[in-house]
C-alpha atoms as a PDB file:
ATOM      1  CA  UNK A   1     -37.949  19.342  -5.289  1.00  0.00           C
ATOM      2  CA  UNK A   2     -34.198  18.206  -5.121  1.00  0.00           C
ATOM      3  CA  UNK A   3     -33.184  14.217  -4.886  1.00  0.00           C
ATOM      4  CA  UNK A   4     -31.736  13.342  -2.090  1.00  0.00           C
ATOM      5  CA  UNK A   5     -28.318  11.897  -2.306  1.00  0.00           C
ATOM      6  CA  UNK A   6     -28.090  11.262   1.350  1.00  0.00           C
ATOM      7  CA  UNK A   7     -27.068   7.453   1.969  1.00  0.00           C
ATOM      8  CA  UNK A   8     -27.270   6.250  -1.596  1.00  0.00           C
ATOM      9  CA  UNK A   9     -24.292   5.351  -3.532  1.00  0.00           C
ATOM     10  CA  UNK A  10     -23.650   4.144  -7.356  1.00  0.00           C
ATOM     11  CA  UNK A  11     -21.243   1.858  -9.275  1.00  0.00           C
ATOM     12  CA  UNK A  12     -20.077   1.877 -12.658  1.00  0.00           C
ATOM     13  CA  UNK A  13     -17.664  -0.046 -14.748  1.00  0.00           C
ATOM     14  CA  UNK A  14     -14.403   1.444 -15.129  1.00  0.00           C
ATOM     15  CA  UNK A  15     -14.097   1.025 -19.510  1.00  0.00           C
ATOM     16  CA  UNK A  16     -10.540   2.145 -19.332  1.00  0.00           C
ATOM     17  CA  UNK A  17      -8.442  -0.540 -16.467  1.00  0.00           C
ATOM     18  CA  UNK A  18      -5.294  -0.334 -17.027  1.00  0.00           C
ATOM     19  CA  UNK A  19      -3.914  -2.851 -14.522  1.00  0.00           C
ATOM     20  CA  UNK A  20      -5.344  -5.461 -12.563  1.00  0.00           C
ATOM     21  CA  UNK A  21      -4.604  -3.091  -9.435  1.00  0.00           C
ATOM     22  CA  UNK A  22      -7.023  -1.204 -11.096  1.00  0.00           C
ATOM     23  CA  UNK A  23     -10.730  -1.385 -10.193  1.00  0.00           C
ATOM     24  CA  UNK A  24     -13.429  -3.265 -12.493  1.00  0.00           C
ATOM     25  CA  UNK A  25     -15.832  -0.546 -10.880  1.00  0.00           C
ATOM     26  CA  UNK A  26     -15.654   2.934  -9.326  1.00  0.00           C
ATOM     27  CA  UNK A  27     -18.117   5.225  -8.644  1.00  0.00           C
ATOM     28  CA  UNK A  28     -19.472   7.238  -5.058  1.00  0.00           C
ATOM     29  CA  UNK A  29     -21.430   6.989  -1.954  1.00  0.00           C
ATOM     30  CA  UNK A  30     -23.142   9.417   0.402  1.00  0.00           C
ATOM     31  CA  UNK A  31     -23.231   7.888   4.756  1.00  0.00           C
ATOM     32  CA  UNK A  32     -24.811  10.692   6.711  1.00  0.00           C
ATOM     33  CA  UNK A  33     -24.137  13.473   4.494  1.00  0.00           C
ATOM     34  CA  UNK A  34     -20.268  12.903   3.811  1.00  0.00           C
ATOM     35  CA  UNK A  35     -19.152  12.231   0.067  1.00  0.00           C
ATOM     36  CA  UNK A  36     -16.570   8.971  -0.484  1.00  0.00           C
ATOM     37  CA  UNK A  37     -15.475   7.532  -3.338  1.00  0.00           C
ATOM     38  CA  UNK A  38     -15.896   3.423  -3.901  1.00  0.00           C
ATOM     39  CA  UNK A  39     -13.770   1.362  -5.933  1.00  0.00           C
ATOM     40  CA  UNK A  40     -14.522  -2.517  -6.723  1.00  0.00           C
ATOM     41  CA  UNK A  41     -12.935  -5.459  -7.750  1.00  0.00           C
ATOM     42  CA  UNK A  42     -14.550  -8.605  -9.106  1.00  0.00           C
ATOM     43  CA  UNK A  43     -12.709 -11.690  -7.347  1.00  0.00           C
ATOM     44  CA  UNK A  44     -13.216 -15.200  -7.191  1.00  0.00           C
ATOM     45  CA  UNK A  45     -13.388 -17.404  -4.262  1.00  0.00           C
ATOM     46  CA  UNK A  46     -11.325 -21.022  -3.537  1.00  0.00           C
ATOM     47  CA  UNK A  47     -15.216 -22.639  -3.673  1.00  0.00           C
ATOM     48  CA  UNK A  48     -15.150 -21.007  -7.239  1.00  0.00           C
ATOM     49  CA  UNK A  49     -17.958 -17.995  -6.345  1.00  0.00           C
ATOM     50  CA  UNK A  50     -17.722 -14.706  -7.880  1.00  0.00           C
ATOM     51  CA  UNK A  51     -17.747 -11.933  -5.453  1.00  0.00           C
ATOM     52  CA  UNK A  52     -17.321  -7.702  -5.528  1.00  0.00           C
ATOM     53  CA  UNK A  53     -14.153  -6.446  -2.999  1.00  0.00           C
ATOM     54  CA  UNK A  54     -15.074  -2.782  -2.058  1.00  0.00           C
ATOM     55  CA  UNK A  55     -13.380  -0.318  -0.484  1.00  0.00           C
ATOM     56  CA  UNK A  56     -14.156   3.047   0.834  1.00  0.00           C
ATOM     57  CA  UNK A  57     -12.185   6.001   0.446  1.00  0.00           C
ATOM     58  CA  UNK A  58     -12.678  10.039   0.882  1.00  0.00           C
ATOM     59  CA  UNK A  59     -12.820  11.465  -2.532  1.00  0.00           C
ATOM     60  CA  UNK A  60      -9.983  12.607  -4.390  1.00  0.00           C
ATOM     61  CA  UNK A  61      -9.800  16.610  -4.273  1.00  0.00           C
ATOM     62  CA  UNK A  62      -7.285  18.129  -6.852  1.00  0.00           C
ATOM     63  CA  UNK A  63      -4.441  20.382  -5.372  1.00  0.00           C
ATOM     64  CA  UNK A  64      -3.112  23.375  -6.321  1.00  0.00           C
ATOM     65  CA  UNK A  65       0.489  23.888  -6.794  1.00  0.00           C
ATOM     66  CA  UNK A  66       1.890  26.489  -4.691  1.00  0.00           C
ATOM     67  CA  UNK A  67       4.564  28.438  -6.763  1.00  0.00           C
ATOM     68  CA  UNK A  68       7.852  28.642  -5.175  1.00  0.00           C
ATOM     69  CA  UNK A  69       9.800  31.937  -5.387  1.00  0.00           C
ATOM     70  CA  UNK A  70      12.467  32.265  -7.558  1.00  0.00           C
ATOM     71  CA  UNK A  71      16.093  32.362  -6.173  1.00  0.00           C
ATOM     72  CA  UNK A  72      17.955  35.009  -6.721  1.00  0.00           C
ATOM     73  CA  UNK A  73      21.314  34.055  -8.342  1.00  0.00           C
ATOM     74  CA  UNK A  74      24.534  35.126  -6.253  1.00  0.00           C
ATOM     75  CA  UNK A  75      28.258  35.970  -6.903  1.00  0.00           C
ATOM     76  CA  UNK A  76      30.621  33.864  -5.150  1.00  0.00           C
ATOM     77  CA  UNK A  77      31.561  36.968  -3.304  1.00  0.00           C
ATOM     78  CA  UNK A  78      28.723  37.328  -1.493  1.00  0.00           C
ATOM     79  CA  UNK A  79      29.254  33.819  -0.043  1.00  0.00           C
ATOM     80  CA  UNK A  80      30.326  33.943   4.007  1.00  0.00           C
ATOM     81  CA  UNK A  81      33.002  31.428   3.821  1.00  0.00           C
END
């Protein structure tokens, strides 16, 4: 029998922030079959109350280059003008 994934999510803490931009925890989350990923912050409130900022994003999918082609070098003959 496989788990089901299907709205369930997970958090972990990021070990390696860099910046504060940076979130204190990343991780994913499944809404109706559709994969995001989910990034939080830990804040604190004017009252002085910790909180978690979230946000919700589609996940990041790696692109190929594409290669250009190479240019073929020309004389300055062959140039109209």
């Amino acid at each position: 029998m496989e788990y089901d994934n299907n709205n369930r999510g997970m958090l972990m803490r990021a070990r390696d922030k860099q910046t504060e931009k940076h979130p204190d925890y990343f991780g994913s989350l499944n809404v109706n079959g559709v994969d995001f990923e989910l990034s939080g912050w830990i804040k604190v409130s004017k009252a002085g109350n910790k909180y978690m900022s979230l946000t919700i994003k589609p996940p990041f999918k790696k692109t190929t280059k594409v290669a250009t082609p190479a240019v073929e070098p020309f004389e300055d003959d062959e140039v109209p003008f």
